[in-house]
PDB file of N, CA and C in Angstrom:
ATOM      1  N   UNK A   1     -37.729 -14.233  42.766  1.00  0.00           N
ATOM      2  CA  UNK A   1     -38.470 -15.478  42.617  1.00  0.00           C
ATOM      3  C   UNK A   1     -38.294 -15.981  41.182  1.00  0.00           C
ATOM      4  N   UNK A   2     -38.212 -17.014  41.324  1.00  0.00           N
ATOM      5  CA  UNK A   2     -37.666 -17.526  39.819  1.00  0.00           C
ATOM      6  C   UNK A   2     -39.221 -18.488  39.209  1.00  0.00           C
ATOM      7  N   UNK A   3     -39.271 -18.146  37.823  1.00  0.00           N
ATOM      8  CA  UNK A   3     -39.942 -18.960  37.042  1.00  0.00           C
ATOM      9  C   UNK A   3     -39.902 -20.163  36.066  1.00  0.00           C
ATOM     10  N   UNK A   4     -40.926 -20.858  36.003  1.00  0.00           N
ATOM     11  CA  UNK A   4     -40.662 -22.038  35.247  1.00  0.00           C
ATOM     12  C   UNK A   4     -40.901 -21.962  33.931  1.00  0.00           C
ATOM     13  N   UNK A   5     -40.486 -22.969  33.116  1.00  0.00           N
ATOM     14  CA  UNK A   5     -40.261 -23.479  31.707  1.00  0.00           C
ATOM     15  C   UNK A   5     -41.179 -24.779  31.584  1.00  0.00           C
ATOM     16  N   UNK A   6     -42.402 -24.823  31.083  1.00  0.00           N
ATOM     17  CA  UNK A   6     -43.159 -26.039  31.736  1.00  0.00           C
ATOM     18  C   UNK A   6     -43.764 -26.205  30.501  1.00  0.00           C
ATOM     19  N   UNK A   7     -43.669 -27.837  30.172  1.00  0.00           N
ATOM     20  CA  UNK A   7     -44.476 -28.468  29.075  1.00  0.00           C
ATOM     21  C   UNK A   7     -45.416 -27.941  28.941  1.00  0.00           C
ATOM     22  N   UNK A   8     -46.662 -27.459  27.819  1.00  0.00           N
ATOM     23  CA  UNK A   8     -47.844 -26.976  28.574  1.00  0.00           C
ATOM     24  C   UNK A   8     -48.632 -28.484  27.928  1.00  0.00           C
ATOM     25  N   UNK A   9     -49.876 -28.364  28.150  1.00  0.00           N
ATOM     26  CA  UNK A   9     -50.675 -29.019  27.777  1.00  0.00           C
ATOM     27  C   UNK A   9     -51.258 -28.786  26.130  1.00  0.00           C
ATOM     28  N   UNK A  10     -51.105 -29.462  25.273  1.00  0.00           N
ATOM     29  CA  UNK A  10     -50.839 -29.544  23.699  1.00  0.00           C
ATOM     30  C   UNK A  10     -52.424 -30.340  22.963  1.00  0.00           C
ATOM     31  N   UNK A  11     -53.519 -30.094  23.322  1.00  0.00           N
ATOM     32  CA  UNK A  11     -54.910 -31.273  22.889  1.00  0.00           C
ATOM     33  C   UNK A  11     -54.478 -32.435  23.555  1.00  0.00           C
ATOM     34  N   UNK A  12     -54.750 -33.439  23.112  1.00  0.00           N
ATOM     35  CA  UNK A  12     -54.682 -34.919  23.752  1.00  0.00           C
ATOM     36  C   UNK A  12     -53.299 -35.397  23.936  1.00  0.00           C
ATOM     37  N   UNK A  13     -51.875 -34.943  23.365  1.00  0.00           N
ATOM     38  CA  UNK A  13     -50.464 -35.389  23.972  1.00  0.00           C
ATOM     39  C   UNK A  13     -50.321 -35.114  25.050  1.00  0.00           C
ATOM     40  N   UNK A  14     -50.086 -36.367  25.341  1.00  0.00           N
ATOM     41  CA  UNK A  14     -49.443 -36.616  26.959  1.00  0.00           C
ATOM     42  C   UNK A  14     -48.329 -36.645  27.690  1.00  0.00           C
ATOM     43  N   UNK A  15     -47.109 -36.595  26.306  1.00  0.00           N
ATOM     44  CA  UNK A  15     -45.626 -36.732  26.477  1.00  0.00           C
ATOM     45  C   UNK A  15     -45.262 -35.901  25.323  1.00  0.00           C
ATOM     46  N   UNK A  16     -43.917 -35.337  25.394  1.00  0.00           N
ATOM     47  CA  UNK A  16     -42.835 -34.615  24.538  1.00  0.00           C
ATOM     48  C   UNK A  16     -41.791 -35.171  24.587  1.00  0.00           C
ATOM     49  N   UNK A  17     -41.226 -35.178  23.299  1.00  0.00           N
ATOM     50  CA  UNK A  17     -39.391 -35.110  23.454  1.00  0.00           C
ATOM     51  C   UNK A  17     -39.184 -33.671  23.296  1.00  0.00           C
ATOM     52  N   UNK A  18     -37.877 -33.396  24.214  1.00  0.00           N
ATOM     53  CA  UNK A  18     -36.607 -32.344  24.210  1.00  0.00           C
ATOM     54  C   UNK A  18     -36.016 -32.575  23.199  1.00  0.00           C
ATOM     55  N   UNK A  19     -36.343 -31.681  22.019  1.00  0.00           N
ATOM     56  CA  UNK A  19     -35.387 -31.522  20.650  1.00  0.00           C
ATOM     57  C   UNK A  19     -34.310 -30.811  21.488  1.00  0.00           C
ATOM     58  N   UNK A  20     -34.585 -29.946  21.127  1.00  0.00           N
ATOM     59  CA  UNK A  20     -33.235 -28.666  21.253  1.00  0.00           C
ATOM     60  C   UNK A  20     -33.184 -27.593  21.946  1.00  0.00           C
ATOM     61  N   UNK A  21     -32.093 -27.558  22.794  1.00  0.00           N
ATOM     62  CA  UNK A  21     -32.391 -26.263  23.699  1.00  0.00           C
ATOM     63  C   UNK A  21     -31.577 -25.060  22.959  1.00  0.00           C
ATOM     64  N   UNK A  22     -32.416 -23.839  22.579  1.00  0.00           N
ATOM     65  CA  UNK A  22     -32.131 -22.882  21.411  1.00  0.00           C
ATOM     66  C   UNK A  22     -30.859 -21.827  22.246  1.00  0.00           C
ATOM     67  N   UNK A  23     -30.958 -21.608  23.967  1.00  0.00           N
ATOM     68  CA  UNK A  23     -29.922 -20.952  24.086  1.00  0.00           C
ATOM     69  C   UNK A  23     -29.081 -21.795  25.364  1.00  0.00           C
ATOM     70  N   UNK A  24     -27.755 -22.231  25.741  1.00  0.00           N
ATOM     71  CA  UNK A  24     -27.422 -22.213  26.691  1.00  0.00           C
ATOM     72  C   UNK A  24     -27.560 -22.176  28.324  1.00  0.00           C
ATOM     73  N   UNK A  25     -27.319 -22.928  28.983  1.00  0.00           N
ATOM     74  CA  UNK A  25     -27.730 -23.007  30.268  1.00  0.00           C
ATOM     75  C   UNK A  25     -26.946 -21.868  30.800  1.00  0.00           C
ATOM     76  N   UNK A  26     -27.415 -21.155  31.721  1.00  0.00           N
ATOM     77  CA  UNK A  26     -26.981 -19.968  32.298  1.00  0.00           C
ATOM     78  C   UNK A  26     -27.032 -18.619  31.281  1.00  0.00           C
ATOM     79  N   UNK A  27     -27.490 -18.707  30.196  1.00  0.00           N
ATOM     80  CA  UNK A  27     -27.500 -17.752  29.477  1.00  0.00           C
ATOM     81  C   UNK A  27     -29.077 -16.806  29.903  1.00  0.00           C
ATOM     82  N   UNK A  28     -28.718 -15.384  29.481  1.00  0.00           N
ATOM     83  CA  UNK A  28     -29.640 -14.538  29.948  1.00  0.00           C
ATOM     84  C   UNK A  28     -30.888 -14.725  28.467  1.00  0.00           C
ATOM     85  N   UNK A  29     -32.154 -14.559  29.203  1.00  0.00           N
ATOM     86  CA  UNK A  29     -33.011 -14.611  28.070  1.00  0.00           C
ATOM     87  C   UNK A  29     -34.295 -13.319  28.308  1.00  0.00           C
ATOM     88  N   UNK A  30     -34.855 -13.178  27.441  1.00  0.00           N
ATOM     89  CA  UNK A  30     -35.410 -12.367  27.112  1.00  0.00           C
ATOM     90  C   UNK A  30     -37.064 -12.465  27.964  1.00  0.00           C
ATOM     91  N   UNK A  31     -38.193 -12.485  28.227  1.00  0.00           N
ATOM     92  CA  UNK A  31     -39.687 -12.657  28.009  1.00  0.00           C
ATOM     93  C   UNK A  31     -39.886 -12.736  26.603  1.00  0.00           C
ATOM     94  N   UNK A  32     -40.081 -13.927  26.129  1.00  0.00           N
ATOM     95  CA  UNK A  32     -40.831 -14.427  24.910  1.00  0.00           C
ATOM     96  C   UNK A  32     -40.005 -14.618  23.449  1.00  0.00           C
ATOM     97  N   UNK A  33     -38.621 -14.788  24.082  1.00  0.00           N
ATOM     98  CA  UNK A  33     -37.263 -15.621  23.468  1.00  0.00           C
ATOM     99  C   UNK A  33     -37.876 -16.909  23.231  1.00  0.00           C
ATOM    100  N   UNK A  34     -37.687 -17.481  22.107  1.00  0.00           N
ATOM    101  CA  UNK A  34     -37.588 -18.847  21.888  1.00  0.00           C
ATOM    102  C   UNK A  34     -36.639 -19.435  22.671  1.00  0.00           C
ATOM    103  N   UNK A  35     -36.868 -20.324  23.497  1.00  0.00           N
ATOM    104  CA  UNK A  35     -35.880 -21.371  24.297  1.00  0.00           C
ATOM    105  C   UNK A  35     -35.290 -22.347  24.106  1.00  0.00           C
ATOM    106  N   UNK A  36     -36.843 -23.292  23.793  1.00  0.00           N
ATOM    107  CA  UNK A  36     -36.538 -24.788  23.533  1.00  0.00           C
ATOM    108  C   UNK A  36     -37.259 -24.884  22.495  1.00  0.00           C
ATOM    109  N   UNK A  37     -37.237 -26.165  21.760  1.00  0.00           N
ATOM    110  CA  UNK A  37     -38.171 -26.912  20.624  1.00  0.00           C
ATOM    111  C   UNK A  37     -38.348 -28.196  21.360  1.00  0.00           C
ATOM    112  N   UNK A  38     -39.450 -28.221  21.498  1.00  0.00           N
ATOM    113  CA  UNK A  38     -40.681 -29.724  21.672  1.00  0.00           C
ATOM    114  C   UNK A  38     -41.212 -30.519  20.208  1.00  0.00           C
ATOM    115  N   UNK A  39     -41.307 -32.107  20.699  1.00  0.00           N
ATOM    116  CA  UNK A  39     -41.921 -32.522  19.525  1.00  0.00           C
ATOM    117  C   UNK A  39     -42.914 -33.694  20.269  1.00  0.00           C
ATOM    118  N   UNK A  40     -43.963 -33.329  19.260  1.00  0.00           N
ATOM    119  CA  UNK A  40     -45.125 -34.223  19.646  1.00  0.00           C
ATOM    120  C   UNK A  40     -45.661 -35.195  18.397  1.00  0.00           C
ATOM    121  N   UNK A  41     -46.116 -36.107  18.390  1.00  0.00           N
ATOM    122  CA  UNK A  41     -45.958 -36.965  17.826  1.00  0.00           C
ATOM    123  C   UNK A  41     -46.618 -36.210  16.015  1.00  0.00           C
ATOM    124  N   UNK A  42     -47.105 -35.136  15.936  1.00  0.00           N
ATOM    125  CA  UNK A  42     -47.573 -34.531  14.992  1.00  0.00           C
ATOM    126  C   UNK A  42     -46.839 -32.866  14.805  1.00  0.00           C
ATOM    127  N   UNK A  43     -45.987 -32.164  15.715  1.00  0.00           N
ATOM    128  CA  UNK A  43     -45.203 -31.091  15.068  1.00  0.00           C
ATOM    129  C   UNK A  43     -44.050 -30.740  16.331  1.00  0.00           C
ATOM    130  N   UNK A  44     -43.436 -30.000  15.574  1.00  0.00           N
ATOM    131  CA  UNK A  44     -42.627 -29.017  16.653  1.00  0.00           C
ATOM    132  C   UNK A  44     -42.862 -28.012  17.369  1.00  0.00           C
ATOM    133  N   UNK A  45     -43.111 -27.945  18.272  1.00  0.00           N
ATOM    134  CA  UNK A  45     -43.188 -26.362  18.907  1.00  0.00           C
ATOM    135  C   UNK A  45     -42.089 -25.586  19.667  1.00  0.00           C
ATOM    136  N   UNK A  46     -41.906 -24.550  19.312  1.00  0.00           N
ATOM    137  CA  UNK A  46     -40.969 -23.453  20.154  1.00  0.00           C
ATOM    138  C   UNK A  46     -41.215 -23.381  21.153  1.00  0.00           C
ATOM    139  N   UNK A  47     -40.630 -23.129  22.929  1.00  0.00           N
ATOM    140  CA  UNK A  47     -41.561 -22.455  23.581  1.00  0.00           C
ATOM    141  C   UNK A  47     -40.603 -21.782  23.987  1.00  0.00           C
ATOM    142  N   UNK A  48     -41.122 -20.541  24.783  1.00  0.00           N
ATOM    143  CA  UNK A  48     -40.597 -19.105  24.713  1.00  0.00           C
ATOM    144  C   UNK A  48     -40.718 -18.845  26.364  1.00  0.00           C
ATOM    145  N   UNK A  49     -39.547 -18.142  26.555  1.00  0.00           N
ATOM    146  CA  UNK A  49     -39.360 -17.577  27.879  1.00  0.00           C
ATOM    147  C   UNK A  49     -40.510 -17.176  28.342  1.00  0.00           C
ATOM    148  N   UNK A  50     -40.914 -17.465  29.657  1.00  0.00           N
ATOM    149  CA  UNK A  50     -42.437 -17.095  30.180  1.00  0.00           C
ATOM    150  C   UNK A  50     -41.554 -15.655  31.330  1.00  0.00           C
ATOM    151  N   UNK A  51     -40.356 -15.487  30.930  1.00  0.00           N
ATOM    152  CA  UNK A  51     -39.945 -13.715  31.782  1.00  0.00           C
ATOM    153  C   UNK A  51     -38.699 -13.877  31.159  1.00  0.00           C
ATOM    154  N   UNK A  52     -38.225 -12.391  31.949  1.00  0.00           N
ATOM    155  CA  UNK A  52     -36.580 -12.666  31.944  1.00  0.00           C
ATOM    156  C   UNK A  52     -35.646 -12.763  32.547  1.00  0.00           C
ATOM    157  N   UNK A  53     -34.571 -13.636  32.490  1.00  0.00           N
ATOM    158  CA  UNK A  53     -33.550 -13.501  33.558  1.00  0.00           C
ATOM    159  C   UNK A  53     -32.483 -14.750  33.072  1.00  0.00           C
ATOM    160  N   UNK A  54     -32.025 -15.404  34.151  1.00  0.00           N
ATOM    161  CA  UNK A  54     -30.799 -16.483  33.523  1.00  0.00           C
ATOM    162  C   UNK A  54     -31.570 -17.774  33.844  1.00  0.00           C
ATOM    163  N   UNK A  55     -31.277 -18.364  32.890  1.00  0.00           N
ATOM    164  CA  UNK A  55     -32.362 -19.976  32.159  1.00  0.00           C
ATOM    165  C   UNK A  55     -31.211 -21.051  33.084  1.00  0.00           C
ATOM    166  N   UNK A  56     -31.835 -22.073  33.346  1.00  0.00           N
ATOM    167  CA  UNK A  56     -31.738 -23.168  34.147  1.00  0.00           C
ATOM    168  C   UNK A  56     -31.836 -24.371  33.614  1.00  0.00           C
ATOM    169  N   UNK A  57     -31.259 -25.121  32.591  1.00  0.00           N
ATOM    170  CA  UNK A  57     -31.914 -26.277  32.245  1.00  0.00           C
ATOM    171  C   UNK A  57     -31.877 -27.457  32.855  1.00  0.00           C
ATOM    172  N   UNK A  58     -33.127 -27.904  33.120  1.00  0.00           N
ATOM    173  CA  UNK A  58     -33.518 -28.972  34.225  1.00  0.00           C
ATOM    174  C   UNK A  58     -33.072 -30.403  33.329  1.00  0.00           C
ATOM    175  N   UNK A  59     -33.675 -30.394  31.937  1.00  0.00           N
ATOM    176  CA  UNK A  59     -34.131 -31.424  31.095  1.00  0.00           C
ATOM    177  C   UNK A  59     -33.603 -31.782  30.064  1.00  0.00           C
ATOM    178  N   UNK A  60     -32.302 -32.339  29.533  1.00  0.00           N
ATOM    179  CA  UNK A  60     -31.624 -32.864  28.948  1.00  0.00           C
ATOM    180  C   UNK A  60     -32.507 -32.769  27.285  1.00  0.00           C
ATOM    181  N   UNK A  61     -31.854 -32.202  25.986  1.00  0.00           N
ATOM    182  CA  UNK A  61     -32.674 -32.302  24.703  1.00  0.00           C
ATOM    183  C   UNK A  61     -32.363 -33.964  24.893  1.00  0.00           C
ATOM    184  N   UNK A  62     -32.981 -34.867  23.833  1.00  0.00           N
ATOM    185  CA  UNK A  62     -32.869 -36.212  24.081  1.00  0.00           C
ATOM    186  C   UNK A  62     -33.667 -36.685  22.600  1.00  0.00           C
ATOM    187  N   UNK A  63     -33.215 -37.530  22.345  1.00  0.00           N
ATOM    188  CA  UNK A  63     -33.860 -38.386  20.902  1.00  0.00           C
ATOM    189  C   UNK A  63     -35.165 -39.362  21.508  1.00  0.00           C
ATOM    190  N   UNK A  64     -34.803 -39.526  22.568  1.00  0.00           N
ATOM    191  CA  UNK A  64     -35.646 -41.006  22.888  1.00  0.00           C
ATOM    192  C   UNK A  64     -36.251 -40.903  24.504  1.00  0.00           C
ATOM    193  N   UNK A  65     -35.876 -39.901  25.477  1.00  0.00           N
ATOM    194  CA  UNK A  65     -36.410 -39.625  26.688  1.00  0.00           C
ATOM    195  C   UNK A  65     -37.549 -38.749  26.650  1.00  0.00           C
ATOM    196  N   UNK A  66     -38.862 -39.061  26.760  1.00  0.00           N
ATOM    197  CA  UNK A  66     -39.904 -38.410  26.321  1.00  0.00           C
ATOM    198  C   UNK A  66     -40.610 -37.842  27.536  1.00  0.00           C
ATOM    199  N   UNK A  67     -41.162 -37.071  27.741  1.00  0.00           N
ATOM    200  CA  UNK A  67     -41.244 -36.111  29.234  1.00  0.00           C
ATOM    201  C   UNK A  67     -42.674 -35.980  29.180  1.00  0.00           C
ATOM    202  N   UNK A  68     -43.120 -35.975  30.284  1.00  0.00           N
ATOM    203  CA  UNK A  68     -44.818 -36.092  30.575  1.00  0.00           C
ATOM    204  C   UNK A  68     -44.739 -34.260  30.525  1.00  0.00           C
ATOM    205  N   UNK A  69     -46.119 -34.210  29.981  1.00  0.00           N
ATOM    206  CA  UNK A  69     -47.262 -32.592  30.194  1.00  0.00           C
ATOM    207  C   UNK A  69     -46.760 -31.914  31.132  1.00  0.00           C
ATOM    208  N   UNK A  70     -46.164 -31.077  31.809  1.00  0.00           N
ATOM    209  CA  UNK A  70     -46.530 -30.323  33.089  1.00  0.00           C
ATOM    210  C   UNK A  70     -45.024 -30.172  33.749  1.00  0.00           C
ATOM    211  N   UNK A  71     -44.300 -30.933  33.552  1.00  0.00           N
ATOM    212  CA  UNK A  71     -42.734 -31.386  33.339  1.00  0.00           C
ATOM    213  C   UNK A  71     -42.359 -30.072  33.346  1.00  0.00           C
ATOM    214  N   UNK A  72     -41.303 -29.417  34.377  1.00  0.00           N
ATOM    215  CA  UNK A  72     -40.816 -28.529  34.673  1.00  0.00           C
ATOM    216  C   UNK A  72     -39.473 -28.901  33.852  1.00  0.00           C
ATOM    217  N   UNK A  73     -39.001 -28.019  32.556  1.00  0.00           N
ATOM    218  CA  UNK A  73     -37.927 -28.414  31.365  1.00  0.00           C
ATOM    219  C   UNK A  73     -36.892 -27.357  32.554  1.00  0.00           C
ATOM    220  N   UNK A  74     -36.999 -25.753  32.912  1.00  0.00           N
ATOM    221  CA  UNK A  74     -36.145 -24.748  33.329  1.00  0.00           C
ATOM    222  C   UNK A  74     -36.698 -24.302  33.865  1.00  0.00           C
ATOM    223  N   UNK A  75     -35.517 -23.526  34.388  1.00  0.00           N
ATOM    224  CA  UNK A  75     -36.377 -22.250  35.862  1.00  0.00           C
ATOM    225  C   UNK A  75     -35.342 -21.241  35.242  1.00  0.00           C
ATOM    226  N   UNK A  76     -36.277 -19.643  35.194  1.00  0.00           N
ATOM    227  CA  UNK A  76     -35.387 -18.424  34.607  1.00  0.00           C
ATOM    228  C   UNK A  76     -35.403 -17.956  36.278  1.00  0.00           C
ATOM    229  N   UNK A  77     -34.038 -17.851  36.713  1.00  0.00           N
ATOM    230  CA  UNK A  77     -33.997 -16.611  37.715  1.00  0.00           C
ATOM    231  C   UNK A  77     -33.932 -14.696  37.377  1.00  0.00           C
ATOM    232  N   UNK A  78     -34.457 -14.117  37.948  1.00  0.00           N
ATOM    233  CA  UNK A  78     -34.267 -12.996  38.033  1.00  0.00           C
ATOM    234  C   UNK A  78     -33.580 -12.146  37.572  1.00  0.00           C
ATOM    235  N   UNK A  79     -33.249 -11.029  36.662  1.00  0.00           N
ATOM    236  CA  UNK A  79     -32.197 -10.540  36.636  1.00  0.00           C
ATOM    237  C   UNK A  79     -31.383 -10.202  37.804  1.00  0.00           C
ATOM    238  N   UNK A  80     -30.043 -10.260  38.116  1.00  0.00           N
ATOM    239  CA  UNK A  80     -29.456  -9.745  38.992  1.00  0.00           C
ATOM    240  C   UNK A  80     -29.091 -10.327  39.945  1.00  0.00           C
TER     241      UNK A  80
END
C-alpha cells in the first residue's frame, strides 16, 4: 500500500508553491528524508518522507503554480 506526500495544514495558509523537489522521481527514500521544500508566503519548509519506499512525484516544483492545503505533492510505494 503506498503512501502520500501531502501539503499539511501550516496556521492560516491556504496555498503553497513547489520550490524544489530534493530527490528524484522514482528514487528510493528513506522515513523522514527531506523530499520537497514548500513556500508559504512567510518561510520555507522541508517536508520529509512520511515512510519508505520509491517516491512518485505528482506535482511539478513551479515558481508561480501554487497548490491548495491537503494537495497530494507524491505517493512513496513500498519497498519491493
Amino acid at each position: 500500500m503506498s503512501c502520500e506526500v501531502v501539503v499539511p495544514q501550516m496556521g492560516v495558509v491556504e496555498r503553497v508553491l513547489v520550490v524544489e523537489w530534493l530527490v528524484d522521481d522514482g528514487s528510493a527514500v528513506a522515513a523522514g528524508d527531506p523530499v520537497v521544500v514548500i513556500d508559504t508566503d512567510k518561510a520555507e519548509t522541508e517536508l520529509e518522507a512520511p515512510a519508505s519506499g520509491r517516491l512518485r512525484i505528482l506535482v511539478a516544483a513551479s515558481d508561480e503554480d501554487e497548490v491548495a492545503v491537503g494537495t497530494v505533492l507524491a505517493t512513496i510505494a513500498p519497498p519491493g
